[in-house]
Protein backbone atom coordinates (compact mmCIF):
# COMPACT_ATOMS: atom_id res chain seq x y z
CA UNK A 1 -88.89 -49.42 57.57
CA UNK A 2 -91.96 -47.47 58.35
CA UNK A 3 -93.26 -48.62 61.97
CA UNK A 4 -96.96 -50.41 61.83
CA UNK A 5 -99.62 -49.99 64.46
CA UNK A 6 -98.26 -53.83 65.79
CA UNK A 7 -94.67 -52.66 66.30
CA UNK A 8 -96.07 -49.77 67.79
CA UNK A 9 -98.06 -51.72 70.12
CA UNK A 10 -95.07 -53.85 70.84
CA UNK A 11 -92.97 -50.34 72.13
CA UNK A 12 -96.12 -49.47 73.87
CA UNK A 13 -96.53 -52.89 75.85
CA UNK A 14 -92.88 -52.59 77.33
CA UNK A 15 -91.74 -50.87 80.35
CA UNK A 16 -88.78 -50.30 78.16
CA UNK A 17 -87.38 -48.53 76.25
CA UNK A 18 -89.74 -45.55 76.40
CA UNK A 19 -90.10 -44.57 73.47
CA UNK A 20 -92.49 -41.76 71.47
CA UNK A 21 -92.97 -42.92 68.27
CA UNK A 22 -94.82 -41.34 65.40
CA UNK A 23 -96.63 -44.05 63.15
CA UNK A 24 -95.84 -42.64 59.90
CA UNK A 25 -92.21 -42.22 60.76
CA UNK A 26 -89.63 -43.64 58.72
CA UNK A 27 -87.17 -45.53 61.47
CA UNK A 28 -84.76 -47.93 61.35
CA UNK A 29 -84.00 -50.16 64.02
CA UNK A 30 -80.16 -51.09 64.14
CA UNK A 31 -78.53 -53.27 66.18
CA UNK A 32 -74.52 -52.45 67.07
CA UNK A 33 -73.01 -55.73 67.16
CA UNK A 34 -69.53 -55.94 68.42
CA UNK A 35 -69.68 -60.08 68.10
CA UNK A 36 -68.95 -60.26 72.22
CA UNK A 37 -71.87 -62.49 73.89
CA UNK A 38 -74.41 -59.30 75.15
CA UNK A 39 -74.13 -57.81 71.80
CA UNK A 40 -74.96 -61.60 69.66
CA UNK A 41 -77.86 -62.55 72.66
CA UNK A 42 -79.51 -59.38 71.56
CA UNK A 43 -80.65 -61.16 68.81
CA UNK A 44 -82.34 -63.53 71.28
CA UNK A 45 -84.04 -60.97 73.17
CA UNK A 46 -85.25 -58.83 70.36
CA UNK A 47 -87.08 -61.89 69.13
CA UNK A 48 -87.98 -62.76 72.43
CA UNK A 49 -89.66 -59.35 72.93
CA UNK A 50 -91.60 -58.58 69.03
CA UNK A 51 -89.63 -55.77 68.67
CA UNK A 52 -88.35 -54.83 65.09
CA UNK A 53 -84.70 -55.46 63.37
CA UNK A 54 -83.66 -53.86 60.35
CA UNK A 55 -79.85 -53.89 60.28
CA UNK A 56 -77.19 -55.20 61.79
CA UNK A 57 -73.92 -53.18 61.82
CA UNK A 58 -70.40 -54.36 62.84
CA UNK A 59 -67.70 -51.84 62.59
CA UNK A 60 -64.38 -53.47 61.30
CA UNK A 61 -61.01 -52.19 62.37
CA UNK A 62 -57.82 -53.13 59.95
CA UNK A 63 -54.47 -52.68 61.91
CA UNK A 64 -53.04 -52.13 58.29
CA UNK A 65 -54.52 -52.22 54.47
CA UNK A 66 -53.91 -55.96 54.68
CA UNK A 67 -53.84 -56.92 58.39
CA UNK A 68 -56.89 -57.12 60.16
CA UNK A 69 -57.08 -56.25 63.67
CA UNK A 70 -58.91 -59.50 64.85
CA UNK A 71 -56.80 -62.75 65.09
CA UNK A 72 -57.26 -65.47 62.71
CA UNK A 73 -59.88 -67.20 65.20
CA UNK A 74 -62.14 -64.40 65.70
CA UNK A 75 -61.97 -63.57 62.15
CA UNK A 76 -63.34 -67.32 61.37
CA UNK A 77 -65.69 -66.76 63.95
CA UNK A 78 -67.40 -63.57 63.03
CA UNK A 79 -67.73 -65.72 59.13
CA UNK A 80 -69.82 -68.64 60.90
CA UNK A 81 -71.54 -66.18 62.85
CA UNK A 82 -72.61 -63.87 60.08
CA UNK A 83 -74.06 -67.21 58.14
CA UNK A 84 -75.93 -68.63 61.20
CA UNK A 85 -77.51 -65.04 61.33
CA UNK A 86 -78.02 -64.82 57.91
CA UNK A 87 -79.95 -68.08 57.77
CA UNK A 88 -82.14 -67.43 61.12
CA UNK A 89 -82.90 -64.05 60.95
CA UNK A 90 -82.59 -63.23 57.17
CA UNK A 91 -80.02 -59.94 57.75
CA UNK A 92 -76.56 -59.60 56.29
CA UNK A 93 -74.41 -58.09 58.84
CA UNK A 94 -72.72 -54.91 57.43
CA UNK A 95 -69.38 -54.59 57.96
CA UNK A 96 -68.29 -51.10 57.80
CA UNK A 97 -64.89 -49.69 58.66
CA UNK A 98 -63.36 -46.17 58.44
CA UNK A 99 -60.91 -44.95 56.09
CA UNK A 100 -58.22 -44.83 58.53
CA UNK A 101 -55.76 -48.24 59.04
CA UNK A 102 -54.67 -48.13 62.49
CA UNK A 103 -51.35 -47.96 61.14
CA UNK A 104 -52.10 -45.09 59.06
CA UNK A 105 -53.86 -43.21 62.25
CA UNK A 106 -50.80 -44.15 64.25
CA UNK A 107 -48.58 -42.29 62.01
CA UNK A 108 -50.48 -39.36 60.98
CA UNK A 109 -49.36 -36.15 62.41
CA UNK A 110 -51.12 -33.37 64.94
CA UNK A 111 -51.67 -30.37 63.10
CA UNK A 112 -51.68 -26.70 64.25
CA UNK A 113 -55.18 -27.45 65.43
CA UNK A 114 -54.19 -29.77 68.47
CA UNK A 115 -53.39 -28.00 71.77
CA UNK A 116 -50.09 -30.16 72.17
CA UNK A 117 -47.21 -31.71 70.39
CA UNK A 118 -47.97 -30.16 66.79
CA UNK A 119 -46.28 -32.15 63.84
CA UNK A 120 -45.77 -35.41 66.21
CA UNK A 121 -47.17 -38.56 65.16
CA UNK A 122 -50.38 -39.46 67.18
CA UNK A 123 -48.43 -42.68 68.15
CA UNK A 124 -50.08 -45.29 70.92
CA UNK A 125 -53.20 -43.85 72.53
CA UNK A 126 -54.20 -42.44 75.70
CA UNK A 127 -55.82 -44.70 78.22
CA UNK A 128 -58.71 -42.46 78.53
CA UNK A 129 -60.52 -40.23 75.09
CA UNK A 130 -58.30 -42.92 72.29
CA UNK A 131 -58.34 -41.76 69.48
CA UNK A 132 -58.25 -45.50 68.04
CA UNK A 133 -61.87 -45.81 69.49
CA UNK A 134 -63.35 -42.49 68.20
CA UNK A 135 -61.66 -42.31 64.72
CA UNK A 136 -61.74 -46.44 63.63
CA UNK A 137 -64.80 -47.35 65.80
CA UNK A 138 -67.73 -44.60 66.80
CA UNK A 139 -67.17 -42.30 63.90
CA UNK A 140 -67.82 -45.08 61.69
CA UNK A 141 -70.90 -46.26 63.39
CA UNK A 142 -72.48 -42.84 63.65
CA UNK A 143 -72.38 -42.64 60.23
CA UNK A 144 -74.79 -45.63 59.79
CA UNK A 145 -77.27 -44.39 62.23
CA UNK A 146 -79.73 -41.63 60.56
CA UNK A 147 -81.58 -39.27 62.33
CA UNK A 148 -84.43 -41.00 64.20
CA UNK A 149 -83.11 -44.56 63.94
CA UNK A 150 -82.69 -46.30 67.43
CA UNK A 151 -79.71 -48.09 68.29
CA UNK A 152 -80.10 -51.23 70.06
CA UNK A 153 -77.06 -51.83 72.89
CA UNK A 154 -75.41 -55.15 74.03
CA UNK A 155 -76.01 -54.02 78.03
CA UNK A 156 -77.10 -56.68 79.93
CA UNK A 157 -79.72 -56.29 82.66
CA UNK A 158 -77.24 -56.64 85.92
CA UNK A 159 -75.21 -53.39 84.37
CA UNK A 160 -76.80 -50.81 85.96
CA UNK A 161 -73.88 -48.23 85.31
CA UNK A 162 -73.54 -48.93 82.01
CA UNK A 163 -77.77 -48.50 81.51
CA UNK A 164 -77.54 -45.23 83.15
CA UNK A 165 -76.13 -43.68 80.04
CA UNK A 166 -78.50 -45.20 77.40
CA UNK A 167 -80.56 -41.98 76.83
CA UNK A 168 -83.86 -44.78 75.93
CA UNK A 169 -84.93 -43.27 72.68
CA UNK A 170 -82.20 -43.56 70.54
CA UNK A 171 -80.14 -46.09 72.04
CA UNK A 172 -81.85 -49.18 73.83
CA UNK A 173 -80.79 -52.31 75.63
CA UNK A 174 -83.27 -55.24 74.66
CA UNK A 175 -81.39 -57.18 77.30
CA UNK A 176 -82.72 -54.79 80.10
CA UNK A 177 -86.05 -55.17 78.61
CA UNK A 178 -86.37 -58.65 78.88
CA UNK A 179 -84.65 -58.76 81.71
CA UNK A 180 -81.27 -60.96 80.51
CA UNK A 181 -78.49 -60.86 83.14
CA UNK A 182 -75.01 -61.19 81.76
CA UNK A 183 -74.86 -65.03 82.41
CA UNK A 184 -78.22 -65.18 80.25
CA UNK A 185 -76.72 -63.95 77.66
CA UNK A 186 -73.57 -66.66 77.34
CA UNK A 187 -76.08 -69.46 77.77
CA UNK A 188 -77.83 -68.41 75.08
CA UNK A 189 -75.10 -67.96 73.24
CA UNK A 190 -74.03 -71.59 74.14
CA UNK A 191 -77.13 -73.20 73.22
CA UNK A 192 -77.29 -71.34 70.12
CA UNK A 193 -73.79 -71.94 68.71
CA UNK A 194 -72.56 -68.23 68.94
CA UNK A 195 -70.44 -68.39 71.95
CA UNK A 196 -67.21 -66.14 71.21
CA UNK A 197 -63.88 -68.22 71.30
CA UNK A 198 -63.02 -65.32 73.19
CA UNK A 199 -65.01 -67.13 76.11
CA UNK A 200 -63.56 -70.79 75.44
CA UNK A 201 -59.56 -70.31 75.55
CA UNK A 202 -57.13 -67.68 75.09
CA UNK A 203 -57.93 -65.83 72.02
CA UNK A 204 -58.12 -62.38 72.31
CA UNK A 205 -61.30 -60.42 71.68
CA UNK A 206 -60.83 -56.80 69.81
CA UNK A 207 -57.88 -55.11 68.44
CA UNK A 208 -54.26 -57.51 68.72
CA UNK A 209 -52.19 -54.32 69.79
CA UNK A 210 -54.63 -52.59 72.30
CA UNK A 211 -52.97 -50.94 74.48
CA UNK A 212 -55.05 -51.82 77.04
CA UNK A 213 -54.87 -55.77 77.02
CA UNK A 214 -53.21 -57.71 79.88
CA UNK A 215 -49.21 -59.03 80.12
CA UNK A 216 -51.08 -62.63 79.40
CA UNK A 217 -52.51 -61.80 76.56
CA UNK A 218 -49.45 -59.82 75.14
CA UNK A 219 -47.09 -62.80 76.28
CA UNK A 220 -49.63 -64.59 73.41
CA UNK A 221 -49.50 -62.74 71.00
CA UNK A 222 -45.98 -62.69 70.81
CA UNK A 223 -45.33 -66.85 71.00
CA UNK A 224 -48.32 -67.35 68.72
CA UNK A 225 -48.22 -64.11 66.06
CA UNK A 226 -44.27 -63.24 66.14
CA UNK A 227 -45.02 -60.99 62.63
CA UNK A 228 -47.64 -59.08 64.90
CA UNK A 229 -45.36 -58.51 67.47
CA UNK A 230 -42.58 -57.47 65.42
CA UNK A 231 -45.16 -54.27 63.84
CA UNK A 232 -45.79 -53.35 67.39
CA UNK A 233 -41.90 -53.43 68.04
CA UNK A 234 -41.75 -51.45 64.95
CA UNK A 235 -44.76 -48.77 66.23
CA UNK A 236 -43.18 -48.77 69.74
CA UNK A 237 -40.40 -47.41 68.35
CA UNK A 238 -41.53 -44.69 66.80
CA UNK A 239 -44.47 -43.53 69.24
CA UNK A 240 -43.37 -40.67 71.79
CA UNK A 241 -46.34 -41.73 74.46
CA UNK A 242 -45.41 -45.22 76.01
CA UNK A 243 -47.69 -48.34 75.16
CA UNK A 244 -48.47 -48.57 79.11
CA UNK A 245 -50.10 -46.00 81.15
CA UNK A 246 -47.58 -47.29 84.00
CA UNK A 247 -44.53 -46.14 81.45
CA UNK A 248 -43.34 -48.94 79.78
CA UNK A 249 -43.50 -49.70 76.38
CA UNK A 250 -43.82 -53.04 74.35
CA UNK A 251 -39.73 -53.04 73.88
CA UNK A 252 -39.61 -53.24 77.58
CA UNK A 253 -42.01 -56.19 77.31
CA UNK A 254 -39.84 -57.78 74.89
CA UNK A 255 -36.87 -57.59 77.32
CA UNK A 256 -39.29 -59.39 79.99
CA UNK A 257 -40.46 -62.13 77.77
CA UNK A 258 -37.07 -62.90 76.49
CA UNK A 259 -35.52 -63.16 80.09
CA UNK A 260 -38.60 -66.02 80.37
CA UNK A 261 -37.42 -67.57 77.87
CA UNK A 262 -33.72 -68.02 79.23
CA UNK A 263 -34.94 -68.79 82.55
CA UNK A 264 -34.25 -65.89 84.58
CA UNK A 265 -37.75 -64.87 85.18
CA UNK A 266 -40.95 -67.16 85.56
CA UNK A 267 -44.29 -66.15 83.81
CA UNK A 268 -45.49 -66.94 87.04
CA UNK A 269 -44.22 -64.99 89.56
CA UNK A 270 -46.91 -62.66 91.29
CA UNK A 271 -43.85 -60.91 92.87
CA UNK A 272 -42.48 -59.11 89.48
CA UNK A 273 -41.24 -56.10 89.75
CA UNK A 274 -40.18 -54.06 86.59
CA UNK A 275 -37.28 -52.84 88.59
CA UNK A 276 -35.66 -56.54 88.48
CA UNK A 277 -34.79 -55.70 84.81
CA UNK A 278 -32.54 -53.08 85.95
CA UNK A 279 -31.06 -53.95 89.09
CA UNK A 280 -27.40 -56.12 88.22
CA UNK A 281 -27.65 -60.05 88.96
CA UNK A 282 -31.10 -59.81 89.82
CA UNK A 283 -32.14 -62.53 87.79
CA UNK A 284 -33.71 -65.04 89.34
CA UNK A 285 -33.92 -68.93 88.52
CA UNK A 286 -36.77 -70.92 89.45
């Protein structure tokens, strides 16, 4: 949309973002929406503060062509959120996602152009520079963001950190700029019915096999999705780099789980140690 001497004005009122805008410029104004409470409450504080919305852009990752990587509950969630937004702002939210499965980037192999390990499958990622997060996820958003558009960002005013990197002129935080601290953010998303189950019990936000999710949330998915856990058996298997940055892989969290079940090990018990899978009659009854 081509910016009028109002939304000008409404830049030009605000401390932030500081912005130099030309007033025949074609922008567009695009709001990143991950469906996590800072990133929904931006809605609230964009309206709050006058300032203009264009699109809203969501970028959806499929573990493979028919799995996606949310679990059922955040998938029914992101469906009654897209229709409350629909119906109070007016904007479809555009779900884009890359050509890549996860599966399918799992699997594909490192040509001569990597520095290590050519012709071996990419496998799980690194903790640090995933691939998962620059092939399925940024790659796919900077692709909806043309030159000059500004990128509104879920950062909530008590993240000073995370500000520090917003450059101000093409990526914003409308929560900074009115001043919404984290817990602003979930009320409003309380009182306005877009609270994240996420927030309410156990279900996991983001990908079901991140590699980066906690032994609680893993011990989930495998009681409540057993045909998820079995793929990531399945990947485990195959992957060279361990699941873990600490070394262990999602086979070795089958072996824990499984003692659980039989008794020998409590879900419980602060005092694990992965070395009591190893040492003989170490199990433990409680």
């Amino acid at each position: 949309m081509k910016m009028s001497d109002l939304q000008a004005s409404r830049y030009a009122n605000k401390n932030e973002p500081h912005i130099n805008i030309s007033m025949e410029t074609e922008i567009q104004h695009i709001l990143s929406l991950s469906y996590g409470k800072d990133s929904l409450a931006c809605l609230g504080a964009i309206e709050q503060l006058g300032w203009p919305l264009d699109r809203i852009v969501h970028a959806e990752v499929w573990a493979t062509d028919t799995i996606p990587a949310d679990l059922p509950p955040m998938v029914d969630f992101k469906a009654r959120a897209d229709a409350i937004i629909k119906a109070r702002w007016g904007i479809d939210v555009e779900h884009v996602r890359a050509a890549l499965t996860y599966e399918q980037g799992f699997y594909r192999r490192k040509t001569e152009r990597s520095k290590h390990k050519q012709g071996q499958i990419y496998g799980w990622p690194c903790l640090r520079g995933a691939w998962c997060n620059s092939d399925l996820k940024r790659s796919t958003l900077n692709k909806c963001h043309a030159k000059g558009s500004i990128s509104y960002r879920g950062i909530a005013s008590d993240e000073p950190i995370r500000l520090a990197r917003l450059d101000g002129v093409s990526a914003v935080s409308p929560l900074s700029a009115a001043g919404w601290t984290e817990a602003d953010c979930r009320r409003w998303c309380e009182v306005n019915g877009l609270l994240s189950p996420i927030y309410t019990d156990s279900t996991r936000g983001g990908c079901w096999f991140c590699h980066n999710q906690s032994v609680g949330q893993l011990r989930l998915l495998r009681r409540n999705y057993p045909d998820y856990w079995a793929l990531m058996l399945k990947w485990d298997s195959d992957s060279l780099r361990n699941f873990h940055t600490d070394g262990h892989g999602v086979q070795d969290f089958e072996r824990r789980f499984r003692l659980e079940d039989e008794g020998f090990l409590s879900p419980d018990d602060k005092d694990f140690r992965w070395f009591m899978l190893d040492e003989e009659l170490n199990y433990r009854l409680f």
